[in-house]
PDB file of N, CA and C in Angstrom:
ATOM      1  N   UNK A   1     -12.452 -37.062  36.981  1.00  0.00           N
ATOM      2  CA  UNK A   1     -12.777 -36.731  38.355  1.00  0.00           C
ATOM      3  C   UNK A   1     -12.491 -37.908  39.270  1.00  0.00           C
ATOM      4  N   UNK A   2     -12.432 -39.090  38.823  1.00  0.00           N
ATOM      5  CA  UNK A   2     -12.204 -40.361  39.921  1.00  0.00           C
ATOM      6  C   UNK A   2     -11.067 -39.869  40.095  1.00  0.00           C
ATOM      7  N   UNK A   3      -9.950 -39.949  39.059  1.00  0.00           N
ATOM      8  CA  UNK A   3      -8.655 -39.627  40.048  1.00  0.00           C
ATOM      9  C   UNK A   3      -8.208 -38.945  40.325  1.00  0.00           C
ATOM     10  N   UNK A   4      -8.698 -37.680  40.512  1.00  0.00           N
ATOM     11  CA  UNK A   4      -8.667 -36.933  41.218  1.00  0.00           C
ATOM     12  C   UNK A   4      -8.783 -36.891  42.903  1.00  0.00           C
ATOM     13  N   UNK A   5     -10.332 -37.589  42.911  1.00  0.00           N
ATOM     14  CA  UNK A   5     -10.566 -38.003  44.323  1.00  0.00           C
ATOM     15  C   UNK A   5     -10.179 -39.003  45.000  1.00  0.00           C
ATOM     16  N   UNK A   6      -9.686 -40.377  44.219  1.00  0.00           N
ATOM     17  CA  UNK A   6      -9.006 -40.865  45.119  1.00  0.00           C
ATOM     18  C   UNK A   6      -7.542 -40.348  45.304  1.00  0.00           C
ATOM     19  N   UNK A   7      -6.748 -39.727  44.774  1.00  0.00           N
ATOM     20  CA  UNK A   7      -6.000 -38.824  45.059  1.00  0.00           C
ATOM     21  C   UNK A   7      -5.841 -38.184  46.516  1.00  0.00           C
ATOM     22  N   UNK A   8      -7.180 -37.309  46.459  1.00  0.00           N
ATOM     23  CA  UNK A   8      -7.645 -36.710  47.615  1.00  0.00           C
ATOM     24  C   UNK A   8      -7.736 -37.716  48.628  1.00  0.00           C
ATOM     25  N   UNK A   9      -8.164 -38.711  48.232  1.00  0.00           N
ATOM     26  CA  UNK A   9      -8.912 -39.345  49.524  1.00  0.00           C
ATOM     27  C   UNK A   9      -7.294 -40.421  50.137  1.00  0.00           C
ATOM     28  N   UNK A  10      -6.398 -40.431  49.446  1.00  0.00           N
ATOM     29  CA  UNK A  10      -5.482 -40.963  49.350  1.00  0.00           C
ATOM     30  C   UNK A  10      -4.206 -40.214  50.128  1.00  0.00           C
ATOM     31  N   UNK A  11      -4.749 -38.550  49.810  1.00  0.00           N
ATOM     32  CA  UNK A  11      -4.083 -38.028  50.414  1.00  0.00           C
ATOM     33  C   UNK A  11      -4.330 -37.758  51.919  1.00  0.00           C
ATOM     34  N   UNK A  12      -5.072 -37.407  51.940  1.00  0.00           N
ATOM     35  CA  UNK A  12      -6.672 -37.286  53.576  1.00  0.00           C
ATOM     36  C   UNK A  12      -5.828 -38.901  54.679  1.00  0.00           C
ATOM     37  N   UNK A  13      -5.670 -40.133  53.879  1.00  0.00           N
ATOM     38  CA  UNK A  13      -5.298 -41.181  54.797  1.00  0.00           C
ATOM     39  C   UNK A  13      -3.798 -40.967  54.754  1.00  0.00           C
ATOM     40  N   UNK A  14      -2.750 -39.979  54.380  1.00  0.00           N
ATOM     41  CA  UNK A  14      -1.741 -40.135  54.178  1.00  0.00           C
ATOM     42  C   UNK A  14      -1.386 -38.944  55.590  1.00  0.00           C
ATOM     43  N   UNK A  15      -2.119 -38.058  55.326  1.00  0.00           N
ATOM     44  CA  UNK A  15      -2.296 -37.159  56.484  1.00  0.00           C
ATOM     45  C   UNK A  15      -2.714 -38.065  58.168  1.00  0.00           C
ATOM     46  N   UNK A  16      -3.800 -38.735  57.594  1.00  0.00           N
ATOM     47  CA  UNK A  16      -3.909 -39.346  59.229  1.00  0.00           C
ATOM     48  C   UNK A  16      -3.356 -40.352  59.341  1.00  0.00           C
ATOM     49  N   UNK A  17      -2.373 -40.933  58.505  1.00  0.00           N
ATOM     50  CA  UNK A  17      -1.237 -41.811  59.347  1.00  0.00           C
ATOM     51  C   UNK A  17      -0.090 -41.050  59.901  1.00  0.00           C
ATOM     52  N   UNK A  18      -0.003 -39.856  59.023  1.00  0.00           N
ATOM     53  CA  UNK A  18       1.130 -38.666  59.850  1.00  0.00           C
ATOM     54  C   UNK A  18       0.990 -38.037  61.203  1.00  0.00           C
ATOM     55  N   UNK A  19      -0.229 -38.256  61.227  1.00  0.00           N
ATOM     56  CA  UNK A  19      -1.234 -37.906  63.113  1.00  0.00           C
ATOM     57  C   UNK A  19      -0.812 -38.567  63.616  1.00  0.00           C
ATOM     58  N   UNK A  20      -1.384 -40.039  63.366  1.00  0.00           N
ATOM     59  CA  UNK A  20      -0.873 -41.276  64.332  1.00  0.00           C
ATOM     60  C   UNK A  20       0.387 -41.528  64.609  1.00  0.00           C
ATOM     61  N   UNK A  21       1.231 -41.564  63.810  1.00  0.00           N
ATOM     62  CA  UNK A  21       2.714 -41.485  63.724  1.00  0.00           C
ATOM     63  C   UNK A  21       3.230 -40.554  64.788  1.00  0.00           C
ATOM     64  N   UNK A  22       2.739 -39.582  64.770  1.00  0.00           N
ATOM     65  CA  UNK A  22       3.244 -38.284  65.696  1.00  0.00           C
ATOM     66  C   UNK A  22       2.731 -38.757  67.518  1.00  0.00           C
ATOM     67  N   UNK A  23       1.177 -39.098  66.932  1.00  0.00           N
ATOM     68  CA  UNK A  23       0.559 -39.627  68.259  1.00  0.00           C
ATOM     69  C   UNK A  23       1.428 -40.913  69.107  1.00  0.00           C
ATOM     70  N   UNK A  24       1.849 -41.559  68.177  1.00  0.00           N
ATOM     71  CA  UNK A  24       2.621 -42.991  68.376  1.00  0.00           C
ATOM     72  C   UNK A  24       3.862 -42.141  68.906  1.00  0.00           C
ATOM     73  N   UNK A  25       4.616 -41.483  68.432  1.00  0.00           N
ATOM     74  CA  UNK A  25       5.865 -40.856  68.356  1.00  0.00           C
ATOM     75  C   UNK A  25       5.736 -40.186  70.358  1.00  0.00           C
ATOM     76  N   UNK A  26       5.201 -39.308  70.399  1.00  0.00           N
ATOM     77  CA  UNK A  26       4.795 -38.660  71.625  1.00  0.00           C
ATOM     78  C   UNK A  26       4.846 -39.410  72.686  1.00  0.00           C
ATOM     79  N   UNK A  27       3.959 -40.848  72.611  1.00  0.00           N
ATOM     80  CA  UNK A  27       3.679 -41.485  73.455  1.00  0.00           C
ATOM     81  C   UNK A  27       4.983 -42.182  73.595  1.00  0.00           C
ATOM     82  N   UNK A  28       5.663 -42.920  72.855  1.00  0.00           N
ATOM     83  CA  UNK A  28       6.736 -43.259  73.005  1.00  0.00           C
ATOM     84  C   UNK A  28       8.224 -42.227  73.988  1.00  0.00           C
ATOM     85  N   UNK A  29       7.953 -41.074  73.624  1.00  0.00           N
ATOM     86  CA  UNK A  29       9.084 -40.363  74.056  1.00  0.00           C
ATOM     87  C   UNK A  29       8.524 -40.069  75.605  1.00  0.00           C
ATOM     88  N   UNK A  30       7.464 -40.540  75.452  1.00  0.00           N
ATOM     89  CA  UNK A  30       7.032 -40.287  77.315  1.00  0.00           C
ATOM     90  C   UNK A  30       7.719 -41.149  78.340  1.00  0.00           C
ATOM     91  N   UNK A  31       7.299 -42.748  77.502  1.00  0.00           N
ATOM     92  CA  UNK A  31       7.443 -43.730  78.054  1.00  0.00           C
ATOM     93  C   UNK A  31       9.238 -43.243  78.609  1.00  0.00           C
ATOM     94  N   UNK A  32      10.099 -42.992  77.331  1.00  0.00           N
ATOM     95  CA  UNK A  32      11.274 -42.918  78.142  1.00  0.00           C
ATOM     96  C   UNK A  32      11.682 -41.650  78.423  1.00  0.00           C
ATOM     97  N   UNK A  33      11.011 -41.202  78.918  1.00  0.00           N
ATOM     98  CA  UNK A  33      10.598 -39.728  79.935  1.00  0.00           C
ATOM     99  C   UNK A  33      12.044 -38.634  79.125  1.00  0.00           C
ATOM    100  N   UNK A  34      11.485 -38.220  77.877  1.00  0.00           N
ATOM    101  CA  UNK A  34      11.804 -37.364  77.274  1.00  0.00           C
ATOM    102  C   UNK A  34      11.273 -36.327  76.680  1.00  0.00           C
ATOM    103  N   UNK A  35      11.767 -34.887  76.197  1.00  0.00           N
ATOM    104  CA  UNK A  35      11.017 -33.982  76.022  1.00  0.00           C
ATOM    105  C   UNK A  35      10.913 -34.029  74.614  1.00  0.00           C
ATOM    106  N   UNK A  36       9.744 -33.257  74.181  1.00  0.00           N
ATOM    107  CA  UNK A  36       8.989 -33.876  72.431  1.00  0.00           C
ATOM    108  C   UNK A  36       9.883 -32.201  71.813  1.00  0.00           C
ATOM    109  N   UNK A  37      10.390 -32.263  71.033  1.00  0.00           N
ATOM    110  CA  UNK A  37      10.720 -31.345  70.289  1.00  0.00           C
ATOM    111  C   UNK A  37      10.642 -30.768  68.847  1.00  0.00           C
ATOM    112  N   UNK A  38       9.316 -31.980  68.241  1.00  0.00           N
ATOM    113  CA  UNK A  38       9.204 -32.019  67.070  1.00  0.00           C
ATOM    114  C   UNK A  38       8.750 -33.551  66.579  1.00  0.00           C
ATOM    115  N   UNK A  39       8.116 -33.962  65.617  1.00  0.00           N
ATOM    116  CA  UNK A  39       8.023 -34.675  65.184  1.00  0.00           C
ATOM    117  C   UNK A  39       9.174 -35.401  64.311  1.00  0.00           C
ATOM    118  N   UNK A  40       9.058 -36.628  63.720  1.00  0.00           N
ATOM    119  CA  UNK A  40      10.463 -36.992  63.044  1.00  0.00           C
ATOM    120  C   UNK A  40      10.313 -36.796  61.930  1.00  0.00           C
ATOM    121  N   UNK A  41      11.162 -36.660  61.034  1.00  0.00           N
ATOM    122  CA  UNK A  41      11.680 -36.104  59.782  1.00  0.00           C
ATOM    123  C   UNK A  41      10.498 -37.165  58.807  1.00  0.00           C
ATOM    124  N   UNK A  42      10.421 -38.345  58.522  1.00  0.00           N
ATOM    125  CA  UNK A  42       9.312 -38.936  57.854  1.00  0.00           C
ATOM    126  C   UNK A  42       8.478 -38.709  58.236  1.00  0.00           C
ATOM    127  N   UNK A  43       7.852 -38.027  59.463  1.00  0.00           N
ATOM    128  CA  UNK A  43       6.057 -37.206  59.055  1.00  0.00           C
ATOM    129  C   UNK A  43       6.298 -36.700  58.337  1.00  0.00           C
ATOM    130  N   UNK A  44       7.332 -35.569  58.832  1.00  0.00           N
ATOM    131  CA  UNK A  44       7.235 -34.151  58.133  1.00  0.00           C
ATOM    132  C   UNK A  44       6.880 -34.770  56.902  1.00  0.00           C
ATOM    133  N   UNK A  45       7.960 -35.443  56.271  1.00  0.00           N
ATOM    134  CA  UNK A  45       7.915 -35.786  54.946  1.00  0.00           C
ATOM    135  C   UNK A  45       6.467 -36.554  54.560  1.00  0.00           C
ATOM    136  N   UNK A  46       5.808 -36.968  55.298  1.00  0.00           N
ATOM    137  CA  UNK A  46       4.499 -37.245  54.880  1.00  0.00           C
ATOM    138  C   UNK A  46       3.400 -36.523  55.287  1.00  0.00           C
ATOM    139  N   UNK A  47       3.762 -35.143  55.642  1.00  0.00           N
ATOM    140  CA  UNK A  47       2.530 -34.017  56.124  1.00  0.00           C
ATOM    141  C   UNK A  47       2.680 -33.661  54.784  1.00  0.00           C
ATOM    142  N   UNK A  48       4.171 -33.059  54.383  1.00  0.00           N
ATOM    143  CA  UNK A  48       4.449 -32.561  52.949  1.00  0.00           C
ATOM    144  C   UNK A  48       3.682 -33.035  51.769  1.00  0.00           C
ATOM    145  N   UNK A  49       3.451 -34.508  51.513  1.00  0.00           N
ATOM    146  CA  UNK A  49       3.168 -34.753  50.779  1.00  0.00           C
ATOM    147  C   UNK A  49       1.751 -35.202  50.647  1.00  0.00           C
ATOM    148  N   UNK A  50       1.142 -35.322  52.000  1.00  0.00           N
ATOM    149  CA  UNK A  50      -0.224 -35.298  52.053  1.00  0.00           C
ATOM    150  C   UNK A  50      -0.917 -34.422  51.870  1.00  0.00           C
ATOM    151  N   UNK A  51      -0.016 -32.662  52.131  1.00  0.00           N
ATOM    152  CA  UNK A  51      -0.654 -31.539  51.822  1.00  0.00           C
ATOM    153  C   UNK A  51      -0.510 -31.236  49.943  1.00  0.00           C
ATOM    154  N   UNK A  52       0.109 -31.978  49.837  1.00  0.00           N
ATOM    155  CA  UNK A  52       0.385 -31.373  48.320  1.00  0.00           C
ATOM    156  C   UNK A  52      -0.938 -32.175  47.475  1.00  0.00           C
ATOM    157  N   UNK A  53      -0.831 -33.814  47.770  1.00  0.00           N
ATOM    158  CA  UNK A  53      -1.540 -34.259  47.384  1.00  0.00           C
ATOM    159  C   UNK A  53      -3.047 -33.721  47.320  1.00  0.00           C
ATOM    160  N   UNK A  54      -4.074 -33.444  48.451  1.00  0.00           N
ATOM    161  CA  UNK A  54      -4.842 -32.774  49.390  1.00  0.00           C
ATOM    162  C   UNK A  54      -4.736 -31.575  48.230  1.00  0.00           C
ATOM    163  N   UNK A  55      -4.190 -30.977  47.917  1.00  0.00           N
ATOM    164  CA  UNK A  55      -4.136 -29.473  47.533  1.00  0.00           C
ATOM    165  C   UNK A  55      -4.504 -29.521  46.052  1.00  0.00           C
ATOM    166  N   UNK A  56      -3.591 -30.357  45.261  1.00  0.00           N
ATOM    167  CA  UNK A  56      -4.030 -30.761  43.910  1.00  0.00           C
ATOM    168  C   UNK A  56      -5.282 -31.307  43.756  1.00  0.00           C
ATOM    169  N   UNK A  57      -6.119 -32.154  44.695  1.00  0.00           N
ATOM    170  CA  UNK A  57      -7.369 -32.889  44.280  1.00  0.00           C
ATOM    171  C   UNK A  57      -8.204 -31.315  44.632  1.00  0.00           C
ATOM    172  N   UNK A  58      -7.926 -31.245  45.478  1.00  0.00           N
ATOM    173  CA  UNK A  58      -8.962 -29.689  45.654  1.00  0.00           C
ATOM    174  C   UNK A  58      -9.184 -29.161  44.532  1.00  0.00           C
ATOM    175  N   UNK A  59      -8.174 -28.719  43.627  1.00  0.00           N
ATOM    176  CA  UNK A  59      -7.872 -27.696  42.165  1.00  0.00           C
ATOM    177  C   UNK A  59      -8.435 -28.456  41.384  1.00  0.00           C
ATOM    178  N   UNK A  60      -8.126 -29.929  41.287  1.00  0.00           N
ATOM    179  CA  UNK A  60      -9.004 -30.565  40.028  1.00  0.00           C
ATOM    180  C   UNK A  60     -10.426 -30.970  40.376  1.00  0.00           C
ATOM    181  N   UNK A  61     -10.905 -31.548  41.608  1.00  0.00           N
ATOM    182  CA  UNK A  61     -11.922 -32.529  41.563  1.00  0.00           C
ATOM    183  C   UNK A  61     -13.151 -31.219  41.141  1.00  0.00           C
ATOM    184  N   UNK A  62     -13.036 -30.071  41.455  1.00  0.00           N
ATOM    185  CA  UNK A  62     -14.466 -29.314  41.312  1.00  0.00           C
ATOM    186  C   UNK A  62     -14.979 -29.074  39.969  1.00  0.00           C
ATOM    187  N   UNK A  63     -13.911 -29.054  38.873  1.00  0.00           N
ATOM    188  CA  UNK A  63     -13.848 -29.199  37.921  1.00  0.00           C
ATOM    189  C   UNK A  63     -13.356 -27.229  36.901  1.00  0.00           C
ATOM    190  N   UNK A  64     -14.115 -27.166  35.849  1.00  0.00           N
ATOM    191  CA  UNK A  64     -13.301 -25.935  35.517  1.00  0.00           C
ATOM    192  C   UNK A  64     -13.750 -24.655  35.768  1.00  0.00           C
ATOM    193  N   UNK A  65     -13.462 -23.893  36.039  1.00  0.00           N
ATOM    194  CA  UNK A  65     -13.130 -22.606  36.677  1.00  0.00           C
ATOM    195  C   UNK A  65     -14.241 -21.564  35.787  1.00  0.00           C
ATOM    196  N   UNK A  66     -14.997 -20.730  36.504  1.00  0.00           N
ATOM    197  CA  UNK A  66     -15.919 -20.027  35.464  1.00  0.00           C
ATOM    198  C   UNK A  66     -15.066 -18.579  35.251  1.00  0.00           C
ATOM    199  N   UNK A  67     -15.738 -17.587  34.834  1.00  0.00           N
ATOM    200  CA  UNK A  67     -15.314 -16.457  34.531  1.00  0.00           C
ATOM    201  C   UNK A  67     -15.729 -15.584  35.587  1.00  0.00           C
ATOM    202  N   UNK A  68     -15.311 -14.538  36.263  1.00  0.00           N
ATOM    203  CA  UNK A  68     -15.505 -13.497  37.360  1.00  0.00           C
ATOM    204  C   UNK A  68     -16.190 -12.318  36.541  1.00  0.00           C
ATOM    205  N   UNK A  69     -15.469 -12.185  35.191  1.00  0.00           N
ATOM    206  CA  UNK A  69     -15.956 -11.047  34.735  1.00  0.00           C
ATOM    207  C   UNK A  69     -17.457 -10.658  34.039  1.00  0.00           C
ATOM    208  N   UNK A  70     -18.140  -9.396  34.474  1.00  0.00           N
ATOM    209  CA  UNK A  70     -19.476  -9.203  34.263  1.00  0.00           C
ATOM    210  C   UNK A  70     -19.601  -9.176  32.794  1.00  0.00           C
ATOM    211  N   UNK A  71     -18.823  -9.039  32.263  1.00  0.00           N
ATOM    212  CA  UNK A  71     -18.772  -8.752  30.673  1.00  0.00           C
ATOM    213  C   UNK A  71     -18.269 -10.113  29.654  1.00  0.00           C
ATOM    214  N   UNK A  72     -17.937 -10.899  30.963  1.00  0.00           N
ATOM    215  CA  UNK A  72     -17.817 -12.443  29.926  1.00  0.00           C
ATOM    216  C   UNK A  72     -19.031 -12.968  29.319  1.00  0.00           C
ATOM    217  N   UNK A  73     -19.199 -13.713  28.329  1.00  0.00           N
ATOM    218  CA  UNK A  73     -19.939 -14.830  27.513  1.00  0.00           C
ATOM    219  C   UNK A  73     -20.792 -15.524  28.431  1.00  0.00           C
ATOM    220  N   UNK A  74     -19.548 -16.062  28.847  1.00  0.00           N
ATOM    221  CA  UNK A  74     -20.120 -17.552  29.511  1.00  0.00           C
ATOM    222  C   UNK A  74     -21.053 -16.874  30.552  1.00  0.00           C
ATOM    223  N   UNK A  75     -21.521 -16.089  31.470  1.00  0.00           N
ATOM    224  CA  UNK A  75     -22.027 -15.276  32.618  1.00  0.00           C
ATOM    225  C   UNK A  75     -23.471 -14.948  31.977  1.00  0.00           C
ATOM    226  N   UNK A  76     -23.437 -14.843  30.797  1.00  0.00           N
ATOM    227  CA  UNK A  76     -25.138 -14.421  30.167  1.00  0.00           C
ATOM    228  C   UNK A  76     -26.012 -15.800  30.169  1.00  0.00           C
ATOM    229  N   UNK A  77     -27.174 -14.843  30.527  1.00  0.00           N
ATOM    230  CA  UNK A  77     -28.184 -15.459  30.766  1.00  0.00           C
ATOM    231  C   UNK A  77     -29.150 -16.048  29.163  1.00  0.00           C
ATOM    232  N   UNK A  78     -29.043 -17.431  29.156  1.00  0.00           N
ATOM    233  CA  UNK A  78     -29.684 -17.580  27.318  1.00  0.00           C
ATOM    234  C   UNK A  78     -31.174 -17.242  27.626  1.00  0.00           C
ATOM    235  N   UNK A  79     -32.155 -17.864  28.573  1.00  0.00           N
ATOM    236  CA  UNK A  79     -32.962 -17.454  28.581  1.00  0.00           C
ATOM    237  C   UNK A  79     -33.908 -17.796  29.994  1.00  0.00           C
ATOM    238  N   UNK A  80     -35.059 -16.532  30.415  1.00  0.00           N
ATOM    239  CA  UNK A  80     -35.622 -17.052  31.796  1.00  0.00           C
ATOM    240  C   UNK A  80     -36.220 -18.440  31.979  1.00  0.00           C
ATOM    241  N   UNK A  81     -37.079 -18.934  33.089  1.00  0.00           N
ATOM    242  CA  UNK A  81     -37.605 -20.093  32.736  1.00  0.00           C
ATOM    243  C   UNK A  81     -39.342 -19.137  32.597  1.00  0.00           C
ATOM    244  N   UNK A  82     -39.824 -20.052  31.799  1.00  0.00           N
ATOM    245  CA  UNK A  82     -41.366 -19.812  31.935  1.00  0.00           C
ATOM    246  C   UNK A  82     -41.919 -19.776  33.167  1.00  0.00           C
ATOM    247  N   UNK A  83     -41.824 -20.827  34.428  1.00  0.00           N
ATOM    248  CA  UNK A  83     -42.835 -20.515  35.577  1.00  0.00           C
ATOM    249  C   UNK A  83     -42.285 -19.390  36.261  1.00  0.00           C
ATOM    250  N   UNK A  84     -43.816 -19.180  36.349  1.00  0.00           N
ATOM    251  CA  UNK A  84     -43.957 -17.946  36.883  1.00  0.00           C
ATOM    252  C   UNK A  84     -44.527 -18.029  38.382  1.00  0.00           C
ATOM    253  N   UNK A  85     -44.555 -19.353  38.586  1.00  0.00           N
ATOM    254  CA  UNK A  85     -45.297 -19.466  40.238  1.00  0.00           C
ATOM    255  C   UNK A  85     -43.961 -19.142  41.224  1.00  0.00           C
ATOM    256  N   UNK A  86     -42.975 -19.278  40.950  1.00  0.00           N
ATOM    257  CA  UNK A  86     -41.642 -18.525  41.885  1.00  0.00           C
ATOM    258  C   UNK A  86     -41.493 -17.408  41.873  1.00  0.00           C
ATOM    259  N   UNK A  87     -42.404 -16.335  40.942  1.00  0.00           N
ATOM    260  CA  UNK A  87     -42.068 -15.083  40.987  1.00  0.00           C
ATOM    261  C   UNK A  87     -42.924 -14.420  42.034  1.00  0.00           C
ATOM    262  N   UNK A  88     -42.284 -13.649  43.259  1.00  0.00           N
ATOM    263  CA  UNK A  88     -43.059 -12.809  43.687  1.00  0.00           C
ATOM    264  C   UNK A  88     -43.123 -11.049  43.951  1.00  0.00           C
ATOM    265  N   UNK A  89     -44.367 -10.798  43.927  1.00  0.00           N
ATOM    266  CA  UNK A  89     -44.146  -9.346  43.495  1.00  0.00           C
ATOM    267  C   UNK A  89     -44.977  -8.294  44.844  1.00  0.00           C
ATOM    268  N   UNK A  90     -45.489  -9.307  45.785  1.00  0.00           N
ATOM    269  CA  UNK A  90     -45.846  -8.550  47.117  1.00  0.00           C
ATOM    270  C   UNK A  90     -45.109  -8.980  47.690  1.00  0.00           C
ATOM    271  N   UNK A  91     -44.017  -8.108  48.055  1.00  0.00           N
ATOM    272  CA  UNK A  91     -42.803  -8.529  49.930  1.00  0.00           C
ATOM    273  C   UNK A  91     -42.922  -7.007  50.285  1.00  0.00           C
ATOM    274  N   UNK A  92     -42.008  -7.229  51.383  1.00  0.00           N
ATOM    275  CA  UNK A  92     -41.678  -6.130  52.116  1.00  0.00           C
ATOM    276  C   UNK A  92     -41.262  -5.071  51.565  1.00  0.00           C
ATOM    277  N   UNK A  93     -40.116  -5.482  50.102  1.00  0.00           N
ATOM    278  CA  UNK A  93     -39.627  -4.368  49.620  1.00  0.00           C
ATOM    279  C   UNK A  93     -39.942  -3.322  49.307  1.00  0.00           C
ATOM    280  N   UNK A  94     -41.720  -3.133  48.969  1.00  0.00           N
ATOM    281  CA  UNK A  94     -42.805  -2.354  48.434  1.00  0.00           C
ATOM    282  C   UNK A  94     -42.886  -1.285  49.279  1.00  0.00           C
ATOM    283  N   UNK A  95     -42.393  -1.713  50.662  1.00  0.00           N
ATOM    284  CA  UNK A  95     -43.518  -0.475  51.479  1.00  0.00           C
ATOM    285  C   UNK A  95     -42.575   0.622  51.520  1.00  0.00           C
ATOM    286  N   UNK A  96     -40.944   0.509  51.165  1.00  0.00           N
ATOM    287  CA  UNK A  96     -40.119   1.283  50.945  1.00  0.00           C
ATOM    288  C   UNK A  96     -40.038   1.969  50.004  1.00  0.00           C
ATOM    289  N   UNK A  97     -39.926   3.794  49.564  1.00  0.00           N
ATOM    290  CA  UNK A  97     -39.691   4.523  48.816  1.00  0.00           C
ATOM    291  C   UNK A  97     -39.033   4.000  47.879  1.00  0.00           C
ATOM    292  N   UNK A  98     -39.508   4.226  46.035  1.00  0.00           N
ATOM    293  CA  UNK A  98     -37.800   3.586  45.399  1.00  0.00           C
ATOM    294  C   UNK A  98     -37.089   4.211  45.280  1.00  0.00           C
ATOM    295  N   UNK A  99     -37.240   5.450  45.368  1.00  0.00           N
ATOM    296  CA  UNK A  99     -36.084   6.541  45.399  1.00  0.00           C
ATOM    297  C   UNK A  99     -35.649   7.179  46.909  1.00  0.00           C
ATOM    298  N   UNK A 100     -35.142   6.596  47.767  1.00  0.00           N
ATOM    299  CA  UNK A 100     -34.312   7.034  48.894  1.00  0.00           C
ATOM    300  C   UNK A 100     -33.349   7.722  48.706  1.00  0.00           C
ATOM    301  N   UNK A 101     -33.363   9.049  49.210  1.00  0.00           N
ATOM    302  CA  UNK A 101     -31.925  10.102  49.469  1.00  0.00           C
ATOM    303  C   UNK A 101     -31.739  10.481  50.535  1.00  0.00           C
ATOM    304  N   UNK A 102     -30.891   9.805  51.101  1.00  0.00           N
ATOM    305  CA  UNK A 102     -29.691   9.730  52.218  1.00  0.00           C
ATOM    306  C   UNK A 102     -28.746  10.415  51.961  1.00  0.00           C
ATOM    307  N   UNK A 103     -29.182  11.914  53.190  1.00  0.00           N
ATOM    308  CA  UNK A 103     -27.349  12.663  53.069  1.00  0.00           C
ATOM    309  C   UNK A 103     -26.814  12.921  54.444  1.00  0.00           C
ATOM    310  N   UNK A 104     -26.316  12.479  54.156  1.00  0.00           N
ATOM    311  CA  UNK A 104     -24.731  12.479  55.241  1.00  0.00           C
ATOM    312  C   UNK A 104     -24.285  13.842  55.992  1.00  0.00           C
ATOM    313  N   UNK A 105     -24.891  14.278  56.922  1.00  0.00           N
ATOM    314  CA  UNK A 105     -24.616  15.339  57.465  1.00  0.00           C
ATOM    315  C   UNK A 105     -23.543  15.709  58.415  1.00  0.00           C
ATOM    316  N   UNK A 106     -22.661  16.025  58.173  1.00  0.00           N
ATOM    317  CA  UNK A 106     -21.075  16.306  58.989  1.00  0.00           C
ATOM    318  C   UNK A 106     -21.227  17.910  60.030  1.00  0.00           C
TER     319      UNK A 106
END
């Protein structure tokens, strides 16, 4: 996981020198009273690679990927906890019927 994140974080400063660059870039084309039509070809090339970088630490740093499916392994529960002082059994939900039938009248 470290290198992963400095990766990320490597990439994150690679991105905001591509800002500044652009910011620097802009200001310059003012000075000699020209119109901006794009940034120059080495941002680009370092937006590119700040996003890639940036993109890979994302995928690794969280670490590995669980299962979606209701019927996987890994998703079961081994066992509850004993306290029971988080359980509650008077709310609101009570004052509602448990069997509600709702029909849809057209």
């Amino acid at each position: 996981m470290g290198l992963g994140l400095a990766i990320g974080v490597f990439g994150v400063l690679i991105l905001a020198h591509a800002a500044y660059s652009t910011i620097q870039y802009r200001g310059l084309l003012k000075i000699m009273e020209e119109e901006f039509s794009g940034p120059p070809m080495n941002v680009v090339l370092e937006l590119i690679i700040g996003l890639i970088l940036c993109m890979w630490a994302a995928l690794t740093v969280p670490g590995k990927f669980l299962s979606i499916h209701p019927d996987s392994e890994e998703n079961r529960v081994v066992s509850l906890s004993d306290n029971l002082d988080f359980m509650i059994f008077n709310h609101r939900g009570q004052l509602f019927p448990p069997e509600i039938e709702m029909k849809l009248k057209f």
